[in-house]
PDB file of N, CA and C in Angstrom:
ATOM      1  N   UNK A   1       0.287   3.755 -10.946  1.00  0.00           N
ATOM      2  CA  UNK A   1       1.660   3.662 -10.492  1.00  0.00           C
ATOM      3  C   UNK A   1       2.421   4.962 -10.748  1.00  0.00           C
ATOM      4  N   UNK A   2       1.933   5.830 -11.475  1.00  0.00           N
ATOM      5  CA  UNK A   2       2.384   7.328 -11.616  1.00  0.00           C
ATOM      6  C   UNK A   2       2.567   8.189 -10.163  1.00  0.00           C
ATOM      7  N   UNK A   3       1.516   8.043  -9.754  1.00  0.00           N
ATOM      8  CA  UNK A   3       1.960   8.469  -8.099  1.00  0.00           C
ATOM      9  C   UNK A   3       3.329   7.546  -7.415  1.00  0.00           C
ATOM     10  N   UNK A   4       3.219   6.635  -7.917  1.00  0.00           N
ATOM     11  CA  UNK A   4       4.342   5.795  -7.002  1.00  0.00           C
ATOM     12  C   UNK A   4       6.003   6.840  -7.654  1.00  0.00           C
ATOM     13  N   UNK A   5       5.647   6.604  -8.647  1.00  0.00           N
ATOM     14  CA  UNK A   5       7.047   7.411  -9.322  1.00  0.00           C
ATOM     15  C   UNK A   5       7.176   8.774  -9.047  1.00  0.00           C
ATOM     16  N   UNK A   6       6.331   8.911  -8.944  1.00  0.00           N
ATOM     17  CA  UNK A   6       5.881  10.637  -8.824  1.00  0.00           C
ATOM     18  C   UNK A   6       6.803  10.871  -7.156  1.00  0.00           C
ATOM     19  N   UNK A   7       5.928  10.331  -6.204  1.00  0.00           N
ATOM     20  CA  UNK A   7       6.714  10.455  -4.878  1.00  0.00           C
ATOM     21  C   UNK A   7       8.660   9.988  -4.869  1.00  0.00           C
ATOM     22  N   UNK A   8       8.219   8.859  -5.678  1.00  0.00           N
ATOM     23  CA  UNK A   8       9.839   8.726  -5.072  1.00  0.00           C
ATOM     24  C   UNK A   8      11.005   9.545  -5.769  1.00  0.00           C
ATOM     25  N   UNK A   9      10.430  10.180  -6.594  1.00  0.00           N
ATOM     26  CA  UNK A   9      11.392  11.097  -7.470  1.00  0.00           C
ATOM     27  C   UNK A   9      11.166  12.665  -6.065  1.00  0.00           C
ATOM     28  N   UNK A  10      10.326  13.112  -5.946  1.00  0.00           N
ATOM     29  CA  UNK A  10      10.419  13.921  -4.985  1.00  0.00           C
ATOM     30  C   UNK A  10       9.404  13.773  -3.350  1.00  0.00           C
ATOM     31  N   UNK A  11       9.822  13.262  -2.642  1.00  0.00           N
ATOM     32  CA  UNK A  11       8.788  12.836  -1.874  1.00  0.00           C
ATOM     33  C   UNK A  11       8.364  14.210  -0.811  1.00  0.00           C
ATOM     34  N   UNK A  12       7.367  14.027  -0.965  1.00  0.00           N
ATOM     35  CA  UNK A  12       6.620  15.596   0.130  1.00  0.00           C
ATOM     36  C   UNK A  12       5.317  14.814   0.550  1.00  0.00           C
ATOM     37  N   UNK A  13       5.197  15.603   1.559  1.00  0.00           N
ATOM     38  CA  UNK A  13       4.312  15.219   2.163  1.00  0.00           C
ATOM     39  C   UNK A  13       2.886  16.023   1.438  1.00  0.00           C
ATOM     40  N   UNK A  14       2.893  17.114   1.088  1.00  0.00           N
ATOM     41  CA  UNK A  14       1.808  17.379   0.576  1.00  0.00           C
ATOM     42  C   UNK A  14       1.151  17.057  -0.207  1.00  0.00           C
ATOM     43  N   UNK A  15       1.913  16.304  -1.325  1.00  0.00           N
ATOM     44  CA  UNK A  15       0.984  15.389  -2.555  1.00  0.00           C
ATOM     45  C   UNK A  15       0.096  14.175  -1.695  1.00  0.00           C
ATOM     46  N   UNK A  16       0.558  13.952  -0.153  1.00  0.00           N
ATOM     47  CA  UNK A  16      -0.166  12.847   0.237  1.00  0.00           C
ATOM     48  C   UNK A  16      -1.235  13.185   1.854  1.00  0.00           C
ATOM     49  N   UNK A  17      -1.041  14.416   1.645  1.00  0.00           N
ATOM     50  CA  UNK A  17      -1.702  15.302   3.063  1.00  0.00           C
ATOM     51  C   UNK A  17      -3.666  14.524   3.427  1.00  0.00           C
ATOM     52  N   UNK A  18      -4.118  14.636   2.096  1.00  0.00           N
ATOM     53  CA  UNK A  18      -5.569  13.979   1.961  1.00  0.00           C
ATOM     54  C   UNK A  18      -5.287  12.948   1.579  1.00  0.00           C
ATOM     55  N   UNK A  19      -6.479  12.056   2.325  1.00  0.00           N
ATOM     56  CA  UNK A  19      -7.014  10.777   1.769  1.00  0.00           C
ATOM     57  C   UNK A  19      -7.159  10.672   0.356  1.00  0.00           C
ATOM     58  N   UNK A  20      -7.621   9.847  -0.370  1.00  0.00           N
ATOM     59  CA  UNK A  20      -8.038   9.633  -1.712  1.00  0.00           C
ATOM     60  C   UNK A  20      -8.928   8.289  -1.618  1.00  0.00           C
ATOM     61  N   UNK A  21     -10.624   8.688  -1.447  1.00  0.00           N
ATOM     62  CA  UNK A  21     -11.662   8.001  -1.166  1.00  0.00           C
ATOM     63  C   UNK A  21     -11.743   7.001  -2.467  1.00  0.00           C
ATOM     64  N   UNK A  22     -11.662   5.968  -2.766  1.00  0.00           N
ATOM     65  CA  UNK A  22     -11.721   5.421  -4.164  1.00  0.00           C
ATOM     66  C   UNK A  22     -13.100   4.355  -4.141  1.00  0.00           C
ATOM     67  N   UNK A  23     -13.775   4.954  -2.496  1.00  0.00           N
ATOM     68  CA  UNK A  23     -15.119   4.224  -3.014  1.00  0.00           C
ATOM     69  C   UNK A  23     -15.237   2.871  -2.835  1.00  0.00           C
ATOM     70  N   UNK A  24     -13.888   2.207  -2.892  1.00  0.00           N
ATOM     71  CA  UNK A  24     -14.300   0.475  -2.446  1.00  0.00           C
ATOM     72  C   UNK A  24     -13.283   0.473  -1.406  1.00  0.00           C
ATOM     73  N   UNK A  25     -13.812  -0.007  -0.306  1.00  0.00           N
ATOM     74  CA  UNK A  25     -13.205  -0.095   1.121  1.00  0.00           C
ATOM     75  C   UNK A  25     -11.566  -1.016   0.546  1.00  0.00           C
ATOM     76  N   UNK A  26     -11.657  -2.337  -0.313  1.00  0.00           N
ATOM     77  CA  UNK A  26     -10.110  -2.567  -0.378  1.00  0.00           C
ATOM     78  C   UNK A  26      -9.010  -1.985  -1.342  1.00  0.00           C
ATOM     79  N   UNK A  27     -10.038  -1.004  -1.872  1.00  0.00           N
ATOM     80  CA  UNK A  27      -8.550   0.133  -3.073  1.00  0.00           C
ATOM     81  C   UNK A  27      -8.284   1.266  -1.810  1.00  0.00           C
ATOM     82  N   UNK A  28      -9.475   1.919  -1.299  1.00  0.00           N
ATOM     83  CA  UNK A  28      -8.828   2.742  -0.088  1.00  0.00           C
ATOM     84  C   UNK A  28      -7.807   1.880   0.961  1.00  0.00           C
ATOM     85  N   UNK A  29      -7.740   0.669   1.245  1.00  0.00           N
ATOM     86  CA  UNK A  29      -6.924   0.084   1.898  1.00  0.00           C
ATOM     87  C   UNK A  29      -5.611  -0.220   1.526  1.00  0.00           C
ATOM     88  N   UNK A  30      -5.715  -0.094  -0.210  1.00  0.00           N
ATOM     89  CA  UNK A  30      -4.423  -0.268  -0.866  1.00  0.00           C
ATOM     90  C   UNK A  30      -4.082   0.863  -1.196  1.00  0.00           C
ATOM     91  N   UNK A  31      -4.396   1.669  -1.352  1.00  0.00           N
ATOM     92  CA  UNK A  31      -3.712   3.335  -0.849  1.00  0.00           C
ATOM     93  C   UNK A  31      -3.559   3.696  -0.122  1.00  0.00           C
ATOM     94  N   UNK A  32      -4.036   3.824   0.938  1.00  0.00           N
ATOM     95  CA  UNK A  32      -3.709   3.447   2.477  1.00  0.00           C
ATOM     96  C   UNK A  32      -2.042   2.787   3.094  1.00  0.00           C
ATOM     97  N   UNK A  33      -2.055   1.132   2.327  1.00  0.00           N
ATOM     98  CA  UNK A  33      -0.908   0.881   2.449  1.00  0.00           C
ATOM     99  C   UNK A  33       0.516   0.789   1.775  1.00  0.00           C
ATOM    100  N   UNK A  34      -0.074   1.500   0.173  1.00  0.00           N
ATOM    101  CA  UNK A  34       0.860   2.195  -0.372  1.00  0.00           C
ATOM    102  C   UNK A  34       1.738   3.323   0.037  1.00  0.00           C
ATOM    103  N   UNK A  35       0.861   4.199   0.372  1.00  0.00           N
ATOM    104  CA  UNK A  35       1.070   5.627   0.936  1.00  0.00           C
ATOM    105  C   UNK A  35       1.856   5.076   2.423  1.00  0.00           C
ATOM    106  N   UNK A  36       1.651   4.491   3.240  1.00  0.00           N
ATOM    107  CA  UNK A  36       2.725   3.999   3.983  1.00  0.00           C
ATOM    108  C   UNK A  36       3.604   3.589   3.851  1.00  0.00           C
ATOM    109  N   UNK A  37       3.680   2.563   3.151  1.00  0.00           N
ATOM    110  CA  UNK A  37       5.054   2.007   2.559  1.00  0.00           C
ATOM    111  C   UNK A  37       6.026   2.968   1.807  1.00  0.00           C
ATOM    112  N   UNK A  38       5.794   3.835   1.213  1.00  0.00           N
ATOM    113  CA  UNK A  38       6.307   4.543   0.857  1.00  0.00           C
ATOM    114  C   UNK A  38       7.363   5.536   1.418  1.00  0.00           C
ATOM    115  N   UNK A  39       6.199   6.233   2.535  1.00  0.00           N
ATOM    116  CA  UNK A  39       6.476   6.904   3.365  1.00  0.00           C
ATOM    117  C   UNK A  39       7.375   6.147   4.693  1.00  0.00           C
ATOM    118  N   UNK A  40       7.640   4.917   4.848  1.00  0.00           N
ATOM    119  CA  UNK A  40       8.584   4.187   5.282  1.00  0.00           C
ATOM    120  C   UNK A  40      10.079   4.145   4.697  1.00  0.00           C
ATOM    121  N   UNK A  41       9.869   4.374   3.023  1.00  0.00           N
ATOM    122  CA  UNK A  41      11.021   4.161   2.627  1.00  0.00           C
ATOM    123  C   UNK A  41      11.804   5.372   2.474  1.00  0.00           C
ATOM    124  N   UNK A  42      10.785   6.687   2.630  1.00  0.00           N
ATOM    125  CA  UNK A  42      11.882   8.094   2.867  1.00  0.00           C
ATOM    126  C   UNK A  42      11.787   8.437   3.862  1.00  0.00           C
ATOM    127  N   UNK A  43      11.601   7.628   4.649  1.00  0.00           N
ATOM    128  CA  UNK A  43      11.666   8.296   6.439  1.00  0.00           C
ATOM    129  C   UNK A  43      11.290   9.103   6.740  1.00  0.00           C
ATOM    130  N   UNK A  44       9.697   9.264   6.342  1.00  0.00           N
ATOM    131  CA  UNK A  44       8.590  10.130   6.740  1.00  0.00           C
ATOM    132  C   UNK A  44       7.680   9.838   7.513  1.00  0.00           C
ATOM    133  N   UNK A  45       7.346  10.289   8.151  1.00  0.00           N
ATOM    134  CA  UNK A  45       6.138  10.256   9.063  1.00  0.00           C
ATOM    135  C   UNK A  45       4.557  10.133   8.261  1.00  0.00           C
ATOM    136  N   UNK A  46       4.108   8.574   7.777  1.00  0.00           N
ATOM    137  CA  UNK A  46       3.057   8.914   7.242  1.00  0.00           C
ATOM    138  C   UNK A  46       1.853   9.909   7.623  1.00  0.00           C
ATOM    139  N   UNK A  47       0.751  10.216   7.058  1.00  0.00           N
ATOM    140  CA  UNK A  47       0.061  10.759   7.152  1.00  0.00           C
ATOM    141  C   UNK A  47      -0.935  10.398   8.218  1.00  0.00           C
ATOM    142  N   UNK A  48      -1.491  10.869   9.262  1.00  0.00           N
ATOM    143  CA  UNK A  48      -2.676  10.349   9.802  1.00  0.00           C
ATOM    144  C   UNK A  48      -3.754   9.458   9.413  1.00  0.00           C
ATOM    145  N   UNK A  49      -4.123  10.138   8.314  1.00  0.00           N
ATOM    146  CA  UNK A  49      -5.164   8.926   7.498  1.00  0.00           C
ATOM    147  C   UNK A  49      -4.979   7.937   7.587  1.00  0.00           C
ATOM    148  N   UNK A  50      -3.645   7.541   7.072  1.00  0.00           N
ATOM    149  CA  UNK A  50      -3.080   6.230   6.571  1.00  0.00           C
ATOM    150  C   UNK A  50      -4.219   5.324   7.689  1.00  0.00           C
ATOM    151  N   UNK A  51      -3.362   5.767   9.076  1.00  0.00           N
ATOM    152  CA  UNK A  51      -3.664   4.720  10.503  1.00  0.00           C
ATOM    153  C   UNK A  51      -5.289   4.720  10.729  1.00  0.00           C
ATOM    154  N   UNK A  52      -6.311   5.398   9.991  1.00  0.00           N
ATOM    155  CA  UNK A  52      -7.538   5.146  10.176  1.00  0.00           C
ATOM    156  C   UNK A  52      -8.249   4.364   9.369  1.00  0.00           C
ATOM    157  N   UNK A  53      -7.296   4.066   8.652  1.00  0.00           N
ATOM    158  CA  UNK A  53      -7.864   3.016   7.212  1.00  0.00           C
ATOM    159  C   UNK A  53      -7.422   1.207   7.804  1.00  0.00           C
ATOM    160  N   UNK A  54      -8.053   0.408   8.859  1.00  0.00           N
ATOM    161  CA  UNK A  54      -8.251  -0.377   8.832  1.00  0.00           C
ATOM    162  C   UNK A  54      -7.869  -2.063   7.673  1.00  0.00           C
ATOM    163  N   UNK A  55      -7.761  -3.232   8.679  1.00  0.00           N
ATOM    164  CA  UNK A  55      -7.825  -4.584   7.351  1.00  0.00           C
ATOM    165  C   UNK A  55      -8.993  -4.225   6.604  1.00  0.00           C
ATOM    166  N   UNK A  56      -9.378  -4.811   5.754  1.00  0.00           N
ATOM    167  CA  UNK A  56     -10.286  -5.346   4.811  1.00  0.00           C
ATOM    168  C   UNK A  56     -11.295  -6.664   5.437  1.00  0.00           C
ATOM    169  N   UNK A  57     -12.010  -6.750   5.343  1.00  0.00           N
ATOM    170  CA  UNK A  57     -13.008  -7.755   5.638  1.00  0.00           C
ATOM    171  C   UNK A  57     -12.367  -9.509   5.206  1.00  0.00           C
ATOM    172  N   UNK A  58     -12.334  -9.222   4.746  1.00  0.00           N
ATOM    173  CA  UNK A  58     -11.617 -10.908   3.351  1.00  0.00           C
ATOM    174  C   UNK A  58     -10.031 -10.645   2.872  1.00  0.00           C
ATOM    175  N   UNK A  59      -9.053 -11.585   3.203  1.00  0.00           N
ATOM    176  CA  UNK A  59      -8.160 -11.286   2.623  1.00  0.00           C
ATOM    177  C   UNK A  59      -8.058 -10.795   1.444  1.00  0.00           C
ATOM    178  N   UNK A  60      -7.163 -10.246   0.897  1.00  0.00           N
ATOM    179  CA  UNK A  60      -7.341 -10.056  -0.527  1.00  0.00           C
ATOM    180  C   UNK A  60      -5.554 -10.275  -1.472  1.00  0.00           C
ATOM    181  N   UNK A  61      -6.134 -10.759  -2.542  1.00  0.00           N
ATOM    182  CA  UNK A  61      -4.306 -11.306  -2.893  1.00  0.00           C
ATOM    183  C   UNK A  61      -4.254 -11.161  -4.274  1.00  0.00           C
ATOM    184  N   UNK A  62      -3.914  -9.580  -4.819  1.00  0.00           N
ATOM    185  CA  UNK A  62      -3.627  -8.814  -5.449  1.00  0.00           C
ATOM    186  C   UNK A  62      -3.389  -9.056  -6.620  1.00  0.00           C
ATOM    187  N   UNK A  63      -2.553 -10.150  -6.970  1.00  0.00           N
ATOM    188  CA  UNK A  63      -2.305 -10.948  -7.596  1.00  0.00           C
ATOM    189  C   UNK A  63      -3.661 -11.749  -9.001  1.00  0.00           C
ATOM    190  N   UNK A  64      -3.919 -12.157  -7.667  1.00  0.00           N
ATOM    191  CA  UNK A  64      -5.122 -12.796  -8.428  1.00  0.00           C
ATOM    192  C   UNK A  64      -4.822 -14.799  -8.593  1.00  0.00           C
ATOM    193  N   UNK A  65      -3.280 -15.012  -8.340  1.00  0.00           N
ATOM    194  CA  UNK A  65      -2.807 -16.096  -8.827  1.00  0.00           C
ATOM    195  C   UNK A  65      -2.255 -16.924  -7.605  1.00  0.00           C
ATOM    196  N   UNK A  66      -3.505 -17.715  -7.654  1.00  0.00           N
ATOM    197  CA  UNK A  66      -3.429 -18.461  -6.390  1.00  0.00           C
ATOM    198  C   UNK A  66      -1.950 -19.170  -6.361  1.00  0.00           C
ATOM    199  N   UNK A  67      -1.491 -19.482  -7.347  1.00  0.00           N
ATOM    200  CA  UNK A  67       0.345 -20.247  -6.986  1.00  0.00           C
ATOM    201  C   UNK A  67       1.189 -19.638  -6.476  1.00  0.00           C
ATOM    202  N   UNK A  68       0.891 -17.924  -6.364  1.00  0.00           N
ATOM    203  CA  UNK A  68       1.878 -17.257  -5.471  1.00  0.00           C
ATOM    204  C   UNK A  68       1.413 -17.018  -4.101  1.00  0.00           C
ATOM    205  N   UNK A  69       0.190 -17.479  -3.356  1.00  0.00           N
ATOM    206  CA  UNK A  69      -0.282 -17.093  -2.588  1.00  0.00           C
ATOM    207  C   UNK A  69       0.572 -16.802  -1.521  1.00  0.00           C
ATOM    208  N   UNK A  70       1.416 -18.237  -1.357  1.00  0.00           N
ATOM    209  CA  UNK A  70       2.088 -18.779  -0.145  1.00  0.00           C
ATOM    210  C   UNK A  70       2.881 -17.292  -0.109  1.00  0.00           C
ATOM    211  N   UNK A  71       3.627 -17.158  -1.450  1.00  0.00           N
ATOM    212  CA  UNK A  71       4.749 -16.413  -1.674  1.00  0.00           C
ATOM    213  C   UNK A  71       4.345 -14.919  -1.198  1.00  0.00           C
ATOM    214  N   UNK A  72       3.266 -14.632  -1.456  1.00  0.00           N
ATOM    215  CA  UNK A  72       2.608 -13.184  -1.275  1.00  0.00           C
ATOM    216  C   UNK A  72       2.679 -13.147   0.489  1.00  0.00           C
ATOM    217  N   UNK A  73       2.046 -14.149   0.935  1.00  0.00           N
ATOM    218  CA  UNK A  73       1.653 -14.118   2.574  1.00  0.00           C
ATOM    219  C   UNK A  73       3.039 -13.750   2.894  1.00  0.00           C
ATOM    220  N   UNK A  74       3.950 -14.599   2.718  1.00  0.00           N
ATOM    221  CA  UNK A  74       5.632 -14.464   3.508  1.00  0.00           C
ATOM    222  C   UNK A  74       6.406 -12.972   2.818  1.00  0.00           C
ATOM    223  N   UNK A  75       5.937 -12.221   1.944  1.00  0.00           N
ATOM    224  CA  UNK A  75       6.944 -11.165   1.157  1.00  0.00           C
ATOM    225  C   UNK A  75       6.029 -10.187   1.199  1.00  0.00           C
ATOM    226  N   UNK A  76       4.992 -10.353   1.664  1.00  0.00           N
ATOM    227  CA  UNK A  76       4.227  -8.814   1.888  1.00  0.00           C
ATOM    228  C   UNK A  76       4.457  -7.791   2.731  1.00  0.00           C
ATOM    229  N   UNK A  77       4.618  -6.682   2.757  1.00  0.00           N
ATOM    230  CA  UNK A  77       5.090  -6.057   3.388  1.00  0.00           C
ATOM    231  C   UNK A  77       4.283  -5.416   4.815  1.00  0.00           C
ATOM    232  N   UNK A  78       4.969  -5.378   5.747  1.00  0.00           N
ATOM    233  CA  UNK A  78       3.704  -5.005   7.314  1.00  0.00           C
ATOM    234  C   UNK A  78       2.912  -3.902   6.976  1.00  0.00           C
ATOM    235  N   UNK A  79       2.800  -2.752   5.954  1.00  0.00           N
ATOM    236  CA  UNK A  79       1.265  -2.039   5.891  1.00  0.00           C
ATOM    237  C   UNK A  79       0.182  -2.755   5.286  1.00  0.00           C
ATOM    238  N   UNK A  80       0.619  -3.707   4.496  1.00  0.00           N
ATOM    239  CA  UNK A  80      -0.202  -4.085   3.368  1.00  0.00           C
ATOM    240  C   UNK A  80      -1.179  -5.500   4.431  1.00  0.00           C
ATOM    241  N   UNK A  81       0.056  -5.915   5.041  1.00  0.00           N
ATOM    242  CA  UNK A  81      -0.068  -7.433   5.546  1.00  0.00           C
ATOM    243  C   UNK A  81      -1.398  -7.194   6.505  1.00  0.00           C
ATOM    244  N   UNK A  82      -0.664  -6.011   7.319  1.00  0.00           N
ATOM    245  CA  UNK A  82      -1.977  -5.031   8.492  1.00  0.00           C
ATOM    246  C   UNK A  82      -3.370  -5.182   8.073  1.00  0.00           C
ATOM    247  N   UNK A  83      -3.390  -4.548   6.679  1.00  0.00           N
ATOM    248  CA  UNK A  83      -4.555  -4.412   6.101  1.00  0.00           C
ATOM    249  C   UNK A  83      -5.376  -5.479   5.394  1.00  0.00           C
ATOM    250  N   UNK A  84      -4.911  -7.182   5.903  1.00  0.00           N
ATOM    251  CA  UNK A  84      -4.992  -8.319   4.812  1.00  0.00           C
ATOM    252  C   UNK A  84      -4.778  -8.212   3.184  1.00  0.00           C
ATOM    253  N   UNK A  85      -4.260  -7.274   3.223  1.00  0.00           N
ATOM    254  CA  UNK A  85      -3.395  -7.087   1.390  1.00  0.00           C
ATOM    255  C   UNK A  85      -2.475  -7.785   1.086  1.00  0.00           C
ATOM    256  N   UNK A  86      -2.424  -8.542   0.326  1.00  0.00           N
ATOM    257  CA  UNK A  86      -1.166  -9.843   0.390  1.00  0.00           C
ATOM    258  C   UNK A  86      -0.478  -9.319  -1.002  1.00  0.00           C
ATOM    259  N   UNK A  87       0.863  -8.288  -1.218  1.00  0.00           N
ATOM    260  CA  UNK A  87       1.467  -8.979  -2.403  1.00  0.00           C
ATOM    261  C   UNK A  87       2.953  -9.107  -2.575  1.00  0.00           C
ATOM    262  N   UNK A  88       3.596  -9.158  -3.636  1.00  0.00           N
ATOM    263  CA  UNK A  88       4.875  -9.730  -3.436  1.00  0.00           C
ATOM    264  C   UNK A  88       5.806  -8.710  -3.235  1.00  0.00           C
ATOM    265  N   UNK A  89       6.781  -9.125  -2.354  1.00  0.00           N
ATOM    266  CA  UNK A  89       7.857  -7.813  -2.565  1.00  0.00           C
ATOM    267  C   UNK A  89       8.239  -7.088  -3.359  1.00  0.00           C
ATOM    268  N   UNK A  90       7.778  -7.087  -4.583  1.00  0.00           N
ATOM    269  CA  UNK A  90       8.303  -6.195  -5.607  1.00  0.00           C
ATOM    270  C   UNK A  90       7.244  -5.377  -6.374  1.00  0.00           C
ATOM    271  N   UNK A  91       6.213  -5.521  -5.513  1.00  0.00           N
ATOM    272  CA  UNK A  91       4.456  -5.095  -5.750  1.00  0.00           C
ATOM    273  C   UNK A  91       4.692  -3.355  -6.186  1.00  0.00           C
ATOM    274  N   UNK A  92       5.998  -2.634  -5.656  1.00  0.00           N
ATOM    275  CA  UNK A  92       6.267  -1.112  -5.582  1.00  0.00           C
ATOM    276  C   UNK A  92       7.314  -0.805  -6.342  1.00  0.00           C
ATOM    277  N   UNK A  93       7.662  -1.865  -6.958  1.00  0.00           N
ATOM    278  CA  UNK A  93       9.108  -1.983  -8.111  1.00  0.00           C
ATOM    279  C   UNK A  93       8.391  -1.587  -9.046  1.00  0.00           C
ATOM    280  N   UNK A  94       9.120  -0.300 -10.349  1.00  0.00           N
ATOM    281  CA  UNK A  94       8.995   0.200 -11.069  1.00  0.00           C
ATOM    282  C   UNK A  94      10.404  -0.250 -12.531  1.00  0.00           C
ATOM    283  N   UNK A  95      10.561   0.064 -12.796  1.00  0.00           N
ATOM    284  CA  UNK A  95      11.216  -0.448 -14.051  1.00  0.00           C
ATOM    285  C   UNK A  95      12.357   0.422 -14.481  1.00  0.00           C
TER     286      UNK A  95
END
């Protein structure tokens, strides 16, 4: 989550110019739709990558806690949702 803080304190595009391969198709998908979301919220033009990084095979719900499921499906946000990444609206909230 250091990158998350990291961007929104100064957001550039160059800290996010490359991919970041993490080796399992649904963490590249959740960087993928991090790095979008993000880049949604300073009115940037994500990166190309982002849009070549595909859903995930199997939903996946971040969480882990099936009682929020419902809650995750309806408050997820459209990069994440794109990618079957289910989590709650506040999945990018920092403290």
């Amino acid at each position: 989550m250091e990158f998350v803080d990291d961007f929104r304190r100064a957001p550039r595009t160059t800290s996010i110019n490359e991919a970041i391969d993490c080796g399992k198709a649904r963490l590249d998908a959740l960087v993928a739709a991090t790095v979008e979301k993000l880049c949604q919220e300073a009115g940037i033009e994500p990166p190309t990558w982002t849009s070549e990084i595909g859903p995930i095979d199997e939903p996946w719900l971040v969480s882990g806690i099936e009682s929020l499921r419902g809650l995750a499906f309806a408050e997820s946000p459209v990069p994440f949702r794109r990618r079957r990444i289910f989590v709650l609206a506040n999945f990018l909230q920092r403290a």
